[in-house]
Protein backbone atom coordinates (compact mmCIF):
# COMPACT_ATOMS: atom_id res chain seq x y z
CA UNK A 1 -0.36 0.51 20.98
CA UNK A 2 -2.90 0.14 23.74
CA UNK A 3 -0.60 -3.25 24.78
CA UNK A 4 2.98 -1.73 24.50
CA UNK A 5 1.89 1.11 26.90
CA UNK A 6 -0.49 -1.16 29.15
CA UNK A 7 0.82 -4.59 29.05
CA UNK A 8 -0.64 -8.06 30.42
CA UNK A 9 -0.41 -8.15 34.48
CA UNK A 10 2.91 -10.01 36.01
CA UNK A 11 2.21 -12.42 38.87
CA UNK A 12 5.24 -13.53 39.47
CA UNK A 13 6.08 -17.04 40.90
CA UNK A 14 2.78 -17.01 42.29
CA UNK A 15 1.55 -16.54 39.11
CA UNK A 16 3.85 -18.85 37.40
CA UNK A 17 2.84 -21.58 40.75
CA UNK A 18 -1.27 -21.23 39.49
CA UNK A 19 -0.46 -21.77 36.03
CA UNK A 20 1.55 -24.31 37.12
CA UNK A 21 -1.04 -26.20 38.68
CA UNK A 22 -3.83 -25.34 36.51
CA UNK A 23 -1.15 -27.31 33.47
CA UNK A 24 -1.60 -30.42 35.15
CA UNK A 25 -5.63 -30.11 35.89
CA UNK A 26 -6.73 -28.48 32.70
CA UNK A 27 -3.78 -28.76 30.40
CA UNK A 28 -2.49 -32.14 30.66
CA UNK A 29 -1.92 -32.56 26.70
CA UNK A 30 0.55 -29.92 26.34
CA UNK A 31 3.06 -31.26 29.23
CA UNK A 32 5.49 -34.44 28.62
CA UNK A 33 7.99 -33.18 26.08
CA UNK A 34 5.33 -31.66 23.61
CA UNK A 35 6.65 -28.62 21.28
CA UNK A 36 3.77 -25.88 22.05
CA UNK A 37 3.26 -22.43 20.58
CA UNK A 38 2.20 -19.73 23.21
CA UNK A 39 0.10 -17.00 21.10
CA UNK A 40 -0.04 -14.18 22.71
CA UNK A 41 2.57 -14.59 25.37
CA UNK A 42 1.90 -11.52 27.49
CA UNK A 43 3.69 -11.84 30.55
CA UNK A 44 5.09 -15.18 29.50
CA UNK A 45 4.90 -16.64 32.93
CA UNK A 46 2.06 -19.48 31.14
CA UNK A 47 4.50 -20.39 28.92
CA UNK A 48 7.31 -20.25 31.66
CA UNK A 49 4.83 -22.33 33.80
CA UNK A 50 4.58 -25.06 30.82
CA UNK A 51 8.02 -25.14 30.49
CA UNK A 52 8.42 -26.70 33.57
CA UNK A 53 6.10 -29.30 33.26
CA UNK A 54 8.18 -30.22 30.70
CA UNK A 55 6.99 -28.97 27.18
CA UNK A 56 9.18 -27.07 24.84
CA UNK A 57 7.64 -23.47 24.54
CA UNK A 58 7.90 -21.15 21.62
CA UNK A 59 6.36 -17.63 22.52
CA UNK A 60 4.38 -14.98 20.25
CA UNK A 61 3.48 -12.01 20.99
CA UNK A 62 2.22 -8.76 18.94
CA UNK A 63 3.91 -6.45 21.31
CA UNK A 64 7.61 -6.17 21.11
CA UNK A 65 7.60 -6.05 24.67
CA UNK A 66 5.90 -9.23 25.49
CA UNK A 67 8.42 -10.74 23.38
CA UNK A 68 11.22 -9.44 24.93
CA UNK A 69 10.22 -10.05 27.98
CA UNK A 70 9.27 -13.46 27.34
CA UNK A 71 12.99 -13.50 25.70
CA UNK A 72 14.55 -12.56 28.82
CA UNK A 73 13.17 -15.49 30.61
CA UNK A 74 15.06 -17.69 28.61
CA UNK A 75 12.31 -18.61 26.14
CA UNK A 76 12.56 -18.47 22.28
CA UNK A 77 10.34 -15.77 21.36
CA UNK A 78 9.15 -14.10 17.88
CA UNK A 79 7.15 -10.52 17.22
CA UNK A 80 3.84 -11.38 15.14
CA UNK A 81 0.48 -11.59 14.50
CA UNK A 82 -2.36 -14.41 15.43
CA UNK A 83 -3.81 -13.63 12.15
CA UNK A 84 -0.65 -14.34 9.85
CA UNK A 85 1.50 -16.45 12.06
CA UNK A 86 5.10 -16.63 11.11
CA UNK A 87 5.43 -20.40 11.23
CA UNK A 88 5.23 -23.41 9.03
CA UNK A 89 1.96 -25.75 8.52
CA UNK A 90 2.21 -28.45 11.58
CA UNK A 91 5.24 -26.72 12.66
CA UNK A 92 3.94 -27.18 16.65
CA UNK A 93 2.37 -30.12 18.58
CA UNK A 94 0.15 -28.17 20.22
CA UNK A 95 -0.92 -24.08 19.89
CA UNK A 96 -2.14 -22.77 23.14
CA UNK A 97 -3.91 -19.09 23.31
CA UNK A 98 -5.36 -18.40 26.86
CA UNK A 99 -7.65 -15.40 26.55
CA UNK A 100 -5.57 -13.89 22.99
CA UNK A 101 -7.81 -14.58 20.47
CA UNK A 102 -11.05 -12.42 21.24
CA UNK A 103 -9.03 -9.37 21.40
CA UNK A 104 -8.03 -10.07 17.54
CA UNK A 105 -10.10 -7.88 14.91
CA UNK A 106 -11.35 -11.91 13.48
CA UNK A 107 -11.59 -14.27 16.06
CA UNK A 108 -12.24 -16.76 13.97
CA UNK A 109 -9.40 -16.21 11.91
CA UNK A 110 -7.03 -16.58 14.52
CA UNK A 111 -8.00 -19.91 15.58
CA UNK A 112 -7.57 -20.75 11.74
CA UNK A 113 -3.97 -20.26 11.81
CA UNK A 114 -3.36 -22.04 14.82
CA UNK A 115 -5.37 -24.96 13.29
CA UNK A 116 -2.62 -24.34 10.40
CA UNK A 117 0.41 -24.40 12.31
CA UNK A 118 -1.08 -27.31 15.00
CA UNK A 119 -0.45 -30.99 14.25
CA UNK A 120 -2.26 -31.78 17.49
CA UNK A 121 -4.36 -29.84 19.47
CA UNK A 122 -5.75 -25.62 19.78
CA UNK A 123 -6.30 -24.86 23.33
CA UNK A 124 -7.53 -21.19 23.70
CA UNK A 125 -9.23 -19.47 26.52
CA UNK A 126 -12.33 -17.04 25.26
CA UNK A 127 -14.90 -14.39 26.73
CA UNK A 128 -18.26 -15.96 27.33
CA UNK A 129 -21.09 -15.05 25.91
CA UNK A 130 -24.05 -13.50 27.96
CA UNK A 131 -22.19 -13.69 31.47
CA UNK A 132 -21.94 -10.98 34.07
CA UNK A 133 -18.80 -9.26 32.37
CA UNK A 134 -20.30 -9.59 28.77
CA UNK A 135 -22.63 -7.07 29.77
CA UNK A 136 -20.42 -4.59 32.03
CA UNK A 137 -18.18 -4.40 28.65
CA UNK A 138 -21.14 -3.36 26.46
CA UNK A 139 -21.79 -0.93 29.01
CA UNK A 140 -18.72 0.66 30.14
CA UNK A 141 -16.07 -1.31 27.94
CA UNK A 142 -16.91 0.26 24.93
CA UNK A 143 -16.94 3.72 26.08
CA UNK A 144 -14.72 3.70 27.71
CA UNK A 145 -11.89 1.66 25.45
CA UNK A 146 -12.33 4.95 23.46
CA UNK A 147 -10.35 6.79 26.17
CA UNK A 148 -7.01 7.32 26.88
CA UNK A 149 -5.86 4.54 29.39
CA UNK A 150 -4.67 7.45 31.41
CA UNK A 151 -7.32 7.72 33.63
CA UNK A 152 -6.85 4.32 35.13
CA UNK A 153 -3.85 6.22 37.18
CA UNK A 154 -7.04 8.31 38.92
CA UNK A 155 -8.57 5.85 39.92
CA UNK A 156 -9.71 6.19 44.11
CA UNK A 157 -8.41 3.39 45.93
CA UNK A 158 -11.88 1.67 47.08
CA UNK A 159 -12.50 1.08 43.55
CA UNK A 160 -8.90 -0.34 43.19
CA UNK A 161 -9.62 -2.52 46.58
CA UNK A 162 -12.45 -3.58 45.06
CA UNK A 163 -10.95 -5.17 41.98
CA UNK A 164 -8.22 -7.17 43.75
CA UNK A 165 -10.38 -8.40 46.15
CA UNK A 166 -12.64 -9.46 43.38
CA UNK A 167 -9.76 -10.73 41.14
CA UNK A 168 -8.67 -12.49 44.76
CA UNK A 169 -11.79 -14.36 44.50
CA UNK A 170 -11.74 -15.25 40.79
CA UNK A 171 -8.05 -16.12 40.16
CA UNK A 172 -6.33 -16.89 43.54
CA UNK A 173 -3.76 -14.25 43.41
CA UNK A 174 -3.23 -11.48 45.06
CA UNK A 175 -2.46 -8.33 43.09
CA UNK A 176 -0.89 -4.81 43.71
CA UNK A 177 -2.64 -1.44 42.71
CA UNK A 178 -0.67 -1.54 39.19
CA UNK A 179 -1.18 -5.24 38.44
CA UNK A 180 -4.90 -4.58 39.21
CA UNK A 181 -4.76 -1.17 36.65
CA UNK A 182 -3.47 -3.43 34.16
CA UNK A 183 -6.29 -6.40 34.57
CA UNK A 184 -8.75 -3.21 34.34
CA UNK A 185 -6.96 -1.73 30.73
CA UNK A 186 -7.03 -5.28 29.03
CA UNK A 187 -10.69 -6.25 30.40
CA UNK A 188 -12.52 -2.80 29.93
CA UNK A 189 -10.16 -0.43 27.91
CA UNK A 190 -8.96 -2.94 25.50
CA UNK A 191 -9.62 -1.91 21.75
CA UNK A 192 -11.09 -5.06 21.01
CA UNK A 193 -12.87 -7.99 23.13
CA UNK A 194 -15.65 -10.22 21.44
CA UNK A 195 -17.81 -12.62 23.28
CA UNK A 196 -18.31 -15.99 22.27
CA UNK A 197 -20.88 -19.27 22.76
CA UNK A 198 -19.74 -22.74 22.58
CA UNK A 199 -21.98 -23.09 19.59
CA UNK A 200 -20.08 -20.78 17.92
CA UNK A 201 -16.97 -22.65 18.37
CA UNK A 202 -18.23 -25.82 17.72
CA UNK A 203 -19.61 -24.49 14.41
CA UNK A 204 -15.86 -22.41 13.68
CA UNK A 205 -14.19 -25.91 14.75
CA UNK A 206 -16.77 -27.42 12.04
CA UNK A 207 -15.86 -25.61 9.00
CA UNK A 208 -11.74 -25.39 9.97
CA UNK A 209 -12.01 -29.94 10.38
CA UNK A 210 -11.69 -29.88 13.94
CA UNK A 211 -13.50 -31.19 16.74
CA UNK A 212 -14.34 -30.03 20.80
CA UNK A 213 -12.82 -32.49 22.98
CA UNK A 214 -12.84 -30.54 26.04
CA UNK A 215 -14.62 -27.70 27.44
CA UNK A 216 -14.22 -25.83 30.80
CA UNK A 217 -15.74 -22.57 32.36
CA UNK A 218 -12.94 -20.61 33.69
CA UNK A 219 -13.67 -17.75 36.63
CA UNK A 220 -16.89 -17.29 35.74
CA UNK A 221 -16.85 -15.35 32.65
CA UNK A 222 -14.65 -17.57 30.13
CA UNK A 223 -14.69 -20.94 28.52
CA UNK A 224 -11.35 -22.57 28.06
CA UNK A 225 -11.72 -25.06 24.69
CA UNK A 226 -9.74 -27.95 23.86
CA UNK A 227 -9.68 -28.56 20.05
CA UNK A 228 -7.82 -31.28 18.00
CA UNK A 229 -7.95 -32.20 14.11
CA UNK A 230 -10.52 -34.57 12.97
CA UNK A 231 -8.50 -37.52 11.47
CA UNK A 232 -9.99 -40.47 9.63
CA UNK A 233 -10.41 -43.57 11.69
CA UNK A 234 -7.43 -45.68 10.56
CA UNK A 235 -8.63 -49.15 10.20
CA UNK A 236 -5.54 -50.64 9.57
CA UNK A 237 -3.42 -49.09 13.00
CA UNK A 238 -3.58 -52.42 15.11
CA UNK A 239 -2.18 -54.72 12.06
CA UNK A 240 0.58 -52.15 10.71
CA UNK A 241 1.32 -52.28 14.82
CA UNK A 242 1.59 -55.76 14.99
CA UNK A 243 3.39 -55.99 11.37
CA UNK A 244 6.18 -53.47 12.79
CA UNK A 245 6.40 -55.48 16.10
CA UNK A 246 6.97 -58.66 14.21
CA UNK A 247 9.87 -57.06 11.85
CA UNK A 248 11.28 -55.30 14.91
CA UNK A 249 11.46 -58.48 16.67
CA UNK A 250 13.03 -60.79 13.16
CA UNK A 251 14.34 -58.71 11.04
CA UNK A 252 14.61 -60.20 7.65
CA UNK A 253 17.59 -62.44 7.03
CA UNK A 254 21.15 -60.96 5.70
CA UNK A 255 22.99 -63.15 2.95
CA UNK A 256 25.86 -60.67 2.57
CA UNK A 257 27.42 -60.91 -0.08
CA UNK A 258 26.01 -63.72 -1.84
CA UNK A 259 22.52 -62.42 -1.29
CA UNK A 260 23.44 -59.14 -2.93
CA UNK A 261 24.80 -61.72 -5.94
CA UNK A 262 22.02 -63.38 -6.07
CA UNK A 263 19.62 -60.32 -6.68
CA UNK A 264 21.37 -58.48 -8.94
CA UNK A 265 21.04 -61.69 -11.37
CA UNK A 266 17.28 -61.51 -10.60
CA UNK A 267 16.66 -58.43 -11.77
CA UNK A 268 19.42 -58.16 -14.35
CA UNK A 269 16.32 -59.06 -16.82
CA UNK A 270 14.14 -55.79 -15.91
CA UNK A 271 17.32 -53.53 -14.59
CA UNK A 272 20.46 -54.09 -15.55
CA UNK A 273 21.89 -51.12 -17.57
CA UNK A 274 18.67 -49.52 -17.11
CA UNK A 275 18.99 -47.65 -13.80
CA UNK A 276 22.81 -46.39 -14.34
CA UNK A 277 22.36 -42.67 -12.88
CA UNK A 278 19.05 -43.10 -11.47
CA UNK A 279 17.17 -42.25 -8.31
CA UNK A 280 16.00 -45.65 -7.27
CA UNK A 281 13.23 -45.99 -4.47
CA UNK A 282 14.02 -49.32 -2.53
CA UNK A 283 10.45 -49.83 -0.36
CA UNK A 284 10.98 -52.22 2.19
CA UNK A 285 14.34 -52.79 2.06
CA UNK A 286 15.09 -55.11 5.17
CA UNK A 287 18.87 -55.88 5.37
CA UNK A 288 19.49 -53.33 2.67
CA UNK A 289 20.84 -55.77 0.26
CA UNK A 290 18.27 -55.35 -2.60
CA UNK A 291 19.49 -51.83 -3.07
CA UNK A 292 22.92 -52.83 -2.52
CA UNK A 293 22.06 -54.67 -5.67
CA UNK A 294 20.72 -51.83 -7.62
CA UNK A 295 23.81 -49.14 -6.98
CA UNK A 296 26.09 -51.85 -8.27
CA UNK A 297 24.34 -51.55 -11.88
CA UNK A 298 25.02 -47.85 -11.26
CA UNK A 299 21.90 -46.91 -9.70
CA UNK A 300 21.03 -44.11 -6.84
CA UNK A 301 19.44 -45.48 -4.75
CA UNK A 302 17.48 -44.74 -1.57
CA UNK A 303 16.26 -47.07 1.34
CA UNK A 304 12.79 -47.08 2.96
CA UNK A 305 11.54 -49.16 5.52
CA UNK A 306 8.68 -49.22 8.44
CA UNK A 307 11.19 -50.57 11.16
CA UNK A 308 14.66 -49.13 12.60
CA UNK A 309 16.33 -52.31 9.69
CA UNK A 310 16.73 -48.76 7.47
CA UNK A 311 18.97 -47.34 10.08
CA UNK A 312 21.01 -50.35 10.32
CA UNK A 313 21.20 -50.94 6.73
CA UNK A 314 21.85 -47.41 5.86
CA UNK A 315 25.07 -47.61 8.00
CA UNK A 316 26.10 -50.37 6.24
CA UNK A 317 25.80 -49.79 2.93
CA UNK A 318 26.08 -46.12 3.35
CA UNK A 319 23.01 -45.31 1.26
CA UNK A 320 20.37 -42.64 2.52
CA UNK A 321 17.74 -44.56 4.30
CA UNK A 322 14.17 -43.19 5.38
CA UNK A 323 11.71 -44.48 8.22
CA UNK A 324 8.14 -44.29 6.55
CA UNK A 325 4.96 -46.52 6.02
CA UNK A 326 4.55 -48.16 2.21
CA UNK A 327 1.08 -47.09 2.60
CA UNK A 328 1.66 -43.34 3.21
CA UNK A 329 5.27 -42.77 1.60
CA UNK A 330 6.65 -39.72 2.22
CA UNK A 331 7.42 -38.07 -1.29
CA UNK A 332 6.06 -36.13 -3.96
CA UNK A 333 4.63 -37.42 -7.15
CA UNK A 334 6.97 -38.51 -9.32
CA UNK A 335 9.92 -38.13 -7.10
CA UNK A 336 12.43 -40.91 -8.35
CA UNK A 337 12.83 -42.52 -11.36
CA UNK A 338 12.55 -45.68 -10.12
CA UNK A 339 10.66 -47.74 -7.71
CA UNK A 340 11.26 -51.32 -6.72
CA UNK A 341 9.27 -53.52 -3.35
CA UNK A 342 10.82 -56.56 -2.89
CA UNK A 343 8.18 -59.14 -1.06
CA UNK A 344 6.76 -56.18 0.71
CA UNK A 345 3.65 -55.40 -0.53
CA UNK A 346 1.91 -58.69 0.53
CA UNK A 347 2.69 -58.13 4.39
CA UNK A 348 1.05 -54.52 3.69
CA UNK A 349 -2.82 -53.69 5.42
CA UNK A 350 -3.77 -53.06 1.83
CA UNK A 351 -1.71 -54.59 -0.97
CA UNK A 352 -3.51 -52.53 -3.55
CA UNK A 353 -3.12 -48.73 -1.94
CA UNK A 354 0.57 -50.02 -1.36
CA UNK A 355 1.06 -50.57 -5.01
CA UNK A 356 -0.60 -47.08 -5.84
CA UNK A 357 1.70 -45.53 -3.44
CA UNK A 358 4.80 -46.82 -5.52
CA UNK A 359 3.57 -45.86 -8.76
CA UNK A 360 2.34 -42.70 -7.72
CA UNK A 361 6.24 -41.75 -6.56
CA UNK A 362 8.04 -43.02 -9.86
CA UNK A 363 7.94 -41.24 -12.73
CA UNK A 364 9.42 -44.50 -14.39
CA UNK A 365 9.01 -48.41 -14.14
CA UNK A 366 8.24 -49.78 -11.04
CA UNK A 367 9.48 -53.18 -10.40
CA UNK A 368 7.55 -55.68 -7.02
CA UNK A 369 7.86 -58.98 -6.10
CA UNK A 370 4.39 -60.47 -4.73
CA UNK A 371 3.27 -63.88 -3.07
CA UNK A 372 1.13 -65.34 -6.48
CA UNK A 373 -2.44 -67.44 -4.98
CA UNK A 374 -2.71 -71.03 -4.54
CA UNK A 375 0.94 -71.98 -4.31
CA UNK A 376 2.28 -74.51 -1.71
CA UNK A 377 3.20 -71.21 0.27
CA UNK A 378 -0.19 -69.58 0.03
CA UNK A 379 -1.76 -73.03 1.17
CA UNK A 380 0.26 -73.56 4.01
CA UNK A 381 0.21 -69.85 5.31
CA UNK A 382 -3.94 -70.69 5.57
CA UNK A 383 -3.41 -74.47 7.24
CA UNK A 384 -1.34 -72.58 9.95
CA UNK A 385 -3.55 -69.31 10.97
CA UNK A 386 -5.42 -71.28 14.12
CA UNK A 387 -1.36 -72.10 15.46
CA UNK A 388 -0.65 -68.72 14.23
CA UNK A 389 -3.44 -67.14 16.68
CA UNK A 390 -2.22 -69.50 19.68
CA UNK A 391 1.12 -69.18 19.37
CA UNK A 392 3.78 -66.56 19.25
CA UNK A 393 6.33 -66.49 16.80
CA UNK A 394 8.58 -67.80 19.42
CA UNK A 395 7.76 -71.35 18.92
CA UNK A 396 9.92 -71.13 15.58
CA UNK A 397 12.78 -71.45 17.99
CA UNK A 398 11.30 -75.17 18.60
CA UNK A 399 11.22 -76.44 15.27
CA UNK A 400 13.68 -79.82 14.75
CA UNK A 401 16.92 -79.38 13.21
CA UNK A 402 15.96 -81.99 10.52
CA UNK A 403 13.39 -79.81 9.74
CA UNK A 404 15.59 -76.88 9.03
CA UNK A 405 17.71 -78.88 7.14
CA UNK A 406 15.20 -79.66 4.69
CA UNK A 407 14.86 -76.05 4.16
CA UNK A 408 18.13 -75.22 3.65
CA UNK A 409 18.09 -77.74 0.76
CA UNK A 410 15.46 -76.16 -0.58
CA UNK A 411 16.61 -72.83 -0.14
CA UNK A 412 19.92 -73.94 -1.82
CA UNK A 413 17.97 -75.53 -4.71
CA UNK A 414 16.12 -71.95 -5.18
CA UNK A 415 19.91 -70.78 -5.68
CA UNK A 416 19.46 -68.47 -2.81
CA UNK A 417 22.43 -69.46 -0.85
CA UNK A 418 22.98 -71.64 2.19
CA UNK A 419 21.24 -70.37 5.14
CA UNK A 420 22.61 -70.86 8.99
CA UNK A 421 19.51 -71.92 11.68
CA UNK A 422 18.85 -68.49 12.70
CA UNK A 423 18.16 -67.35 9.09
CA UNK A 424 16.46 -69.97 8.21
CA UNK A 425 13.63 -69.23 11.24
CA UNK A 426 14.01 -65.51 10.39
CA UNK A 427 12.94 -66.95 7.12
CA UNK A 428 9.90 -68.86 8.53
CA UNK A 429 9.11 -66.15 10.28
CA UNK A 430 8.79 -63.43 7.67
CA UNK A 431 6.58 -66.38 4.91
CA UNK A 432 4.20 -68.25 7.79
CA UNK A 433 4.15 -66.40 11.06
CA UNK A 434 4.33 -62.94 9.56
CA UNK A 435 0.69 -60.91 11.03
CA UNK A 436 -0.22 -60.04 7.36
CA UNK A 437 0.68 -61.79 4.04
CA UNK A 438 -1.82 -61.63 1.19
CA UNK A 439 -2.09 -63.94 -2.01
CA UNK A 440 -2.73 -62.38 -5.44
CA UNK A 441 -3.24 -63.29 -9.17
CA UNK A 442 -1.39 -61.83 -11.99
CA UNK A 443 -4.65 -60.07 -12.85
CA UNK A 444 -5.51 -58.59 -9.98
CA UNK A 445 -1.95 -56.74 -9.93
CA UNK A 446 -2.75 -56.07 -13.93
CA UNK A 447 -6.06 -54.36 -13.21
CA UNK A 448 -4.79 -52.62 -10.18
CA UNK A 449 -2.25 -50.94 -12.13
CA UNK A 450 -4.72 -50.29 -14.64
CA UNK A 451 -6.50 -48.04 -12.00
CA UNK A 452 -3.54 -45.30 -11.93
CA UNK A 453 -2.88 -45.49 -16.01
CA UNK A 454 0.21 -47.89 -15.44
CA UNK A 455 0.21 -51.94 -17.36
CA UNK A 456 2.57 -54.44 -17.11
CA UNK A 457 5.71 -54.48 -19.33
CA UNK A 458 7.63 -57.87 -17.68
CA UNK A 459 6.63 -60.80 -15.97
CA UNK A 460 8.80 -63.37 -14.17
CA UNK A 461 7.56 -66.22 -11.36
CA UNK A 462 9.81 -66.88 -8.75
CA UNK A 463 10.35 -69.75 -6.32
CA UNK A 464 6.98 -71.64 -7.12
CA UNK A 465 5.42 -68.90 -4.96
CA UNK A 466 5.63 -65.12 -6.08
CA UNK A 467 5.97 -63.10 -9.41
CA UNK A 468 8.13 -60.54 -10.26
CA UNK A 469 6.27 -58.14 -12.11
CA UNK A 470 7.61 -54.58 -13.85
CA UNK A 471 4.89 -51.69 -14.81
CA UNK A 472 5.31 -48.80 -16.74
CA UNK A 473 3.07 -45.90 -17.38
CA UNK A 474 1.10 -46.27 -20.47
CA UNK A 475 2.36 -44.66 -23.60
CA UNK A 476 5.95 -44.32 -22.20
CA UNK A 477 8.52 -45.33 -24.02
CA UNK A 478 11.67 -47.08 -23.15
């Protein structure tokens, strides 16, 4: 009530021009593009200020006036509360809440809910604790908050003087009787204002998993706080970096038709007949022709891949394909029925979370091909890491034709097709200058699986160099 009949100040454009440059000294993170969620709009001329930096805005506001007004400035707006915000978990970049959230009945609850709906960062202006205008509110605020607002209209105008000139002083602008009426009603007649130390929001940021990572004071008699979600150090970020640069740059080979051949009869044994109706998870797809293979037994399938290949392959094969990291799939448990990772798992930062991944989004088998140790493959892949850390992948481009003929013999004799130049270095690429590829007994994948409840069911080695292995959930049948 006391904000539909008194509502937050309007400066204007030179209201709009201080926020503007305030964005680029103290808010810096929510410009560039950035999706950011306004709580407690008011006037809306922040969030009109942010917009032009840039960001995408969304406004909130309790009062159905703030968000009409914030409507009419061409800015999607919605009518709720800080407490139970109307939005989605991580449904914004950023939340911003300059000066909102102490005039809640639970400050701490508010910032709570923005932590909810905030993949990034909560930046939120509060009242100070102990300053000058702590004090005048515990001495006149709460009195006189108790009033009707009424009164403001009676003021005399030295005391009205007074305030602009001091609200000159503190926030640049210069304000009119009624803007300076309204800065009075929402600093000393507002229902609620609560005062706050940075210890206290360190220790609310705490207990909600977020961290301080910026603190200013703010005309004397507020601190504006930059918080952001505490997220694990992830060890692996500079390899799965490289790994996606590397794919990005040599894409796994395409055989076309023949290479679609030539792994349906591969895994015939394990999934022929077997998938007919089935949602099949291809991880890692590449070219895409691996999961062509599996829709022509009959199977569903879906593509998944770290690097823009999915897109490509998608379009080609017209299967639904899906951008995501092996490590961190995006699915719920048990979400196909299948699961398959063709050579994939060995260029992975951690082989053995990969594998978990898979079997942790299959309710059924889950078929993977993976480089097997001590094969001619595995010992050449070690004689070559000092070139490997000297060279760039580029110097594939020098190797000697008679060289590459050799390899397409081979290749040939593997029944894998013949192979034109440029596959044939995409090839070497992906098995000896790949950044990651890992070596691994038969064991080590047994006891992994082990781990999760899951054992092998069917075991097949491949080239001289990797095993094709299918696990199952123990106790399943079929």
């Amino acid at each position: 009530m006391h904000y539909e009949r008194m509502p937050f100040v309007e400066g204007g454009a030179a209201r709009i021009a201080v926020w503007t440059r305030r964005a680029a000294r103290d808010l810096p993170h929510l410009t560039g593009g950035a999706t950011v969620l306004d709580l407690g709009c008011g006037s809306g001329e922040v969030a009109e200020a942010l917009r032009g930096t840039g960001s995408s805005v969304v406004c909130l506001d309790l009062t159905a006036r703030a968000a009409v007004r914030a409507h009419q400035r061409g800015l999607p707006a919605v009518r709720g509360d800080a407490l139970a915000l109307p939005f989605a978990d991580r449904s914004g970049d950023h939340v911003l809440a300059m000066g909102v959230m102490h005039h809640t009945p639970d400050c701490r609850s508010s910032l709570e809910e923005a932590a909810r709906v905030s993949s990034g960062t909560v930046t939120t202006l509060l009242y100070s604790w102990g300053s000058p205008y702590h004090l005048l509110y515990l001495v006149l605020g709460r009195p006189l908050s108790r009033r009707d607002p009424g009164w403001l209209d009676r003021l005399p105008q030295w005391s009205l003087l007074l305030a602009r000139r001091l609200l000159r002083l503190s926030t640049g602008m210069t304000l009119d009787d009624e803007q300076a009426r309204r800065v009075i009603a929402d600093q000393l007649c507002t229902p609620q204002a609560t005062f706050h130390a940075p210890r206290h929001v360190r220790r609310w940021a705490s207990e909600l998993g977020l961290e301080v990572v910026g603190r200013r004071c703010v005309v004397g008699y507020s601190n504006l706080f930059v918080l952001r979600h505490r997220r694990p150090v992830d060890e692996h970020a500079h390899l799965r970096r490289a790994t996606l640069a590397h794919y990005e740059a040599f894409p796994f080979i395409e055989g076309g038709d023949r290479r679609v051949l030539h792994w349906r009869r591969r895994l015939s044994p394990v999934l022929a007949g077997a998938i007919e109706d089935q949602v099949v998870l291809d991880a890692g797809c590449g070219s895409g022709e691996v999961g062509e293979a599996l829709t022509r037994d009959g199977g569903d399938v879906v593509l998944l891949d770290l690097t823009r290949s999915v897109d490509r392959a998608a379009r080609r094969t017209g299967l639904p394909g899906v951008r995501g990291d092996l490590l961190h799939l995006p699915f719920r448990d048990g979400a196909f029925d299948r699961a398959v990772s063709i050579g994939v798992l060995h260029h992975t930062p951690d082989c053995r979370a990969g594998l978990h991944e898979l079997l942790r989004v299959s309710r059924g088998p889950v078929t993977v091909l993976i480089y097997t140790a001590w094969t001619p493959n595995h010992l050449v892949y070690r004689a070559l890491a000092p070139l490997r850390a000297r060279a760039p992948v580029t110097v594939l481009d020098r190797v000697p034709r008679a060289a590459l003929s050799v390899m397409r013999g081979v290749v040939a004799l593997q029944g894998r097709g013949r192979l034109e130049d440029d596959q044939l270095r995409r090839l070497l690429a992906d098995q000896l200058w790949t950044p990651r590829a890992t070596f691994h007994r038969p064991a080590q994948l047994d006891a992994w699986a082990a781990e999760v409840g899951w054992s092998p069911v069917a075991r097949q080695r491949l080239f001289a160099q990797a095993i094709l292995v299918t696990f199952r959930p123990v106790g399943s049948v079929g």
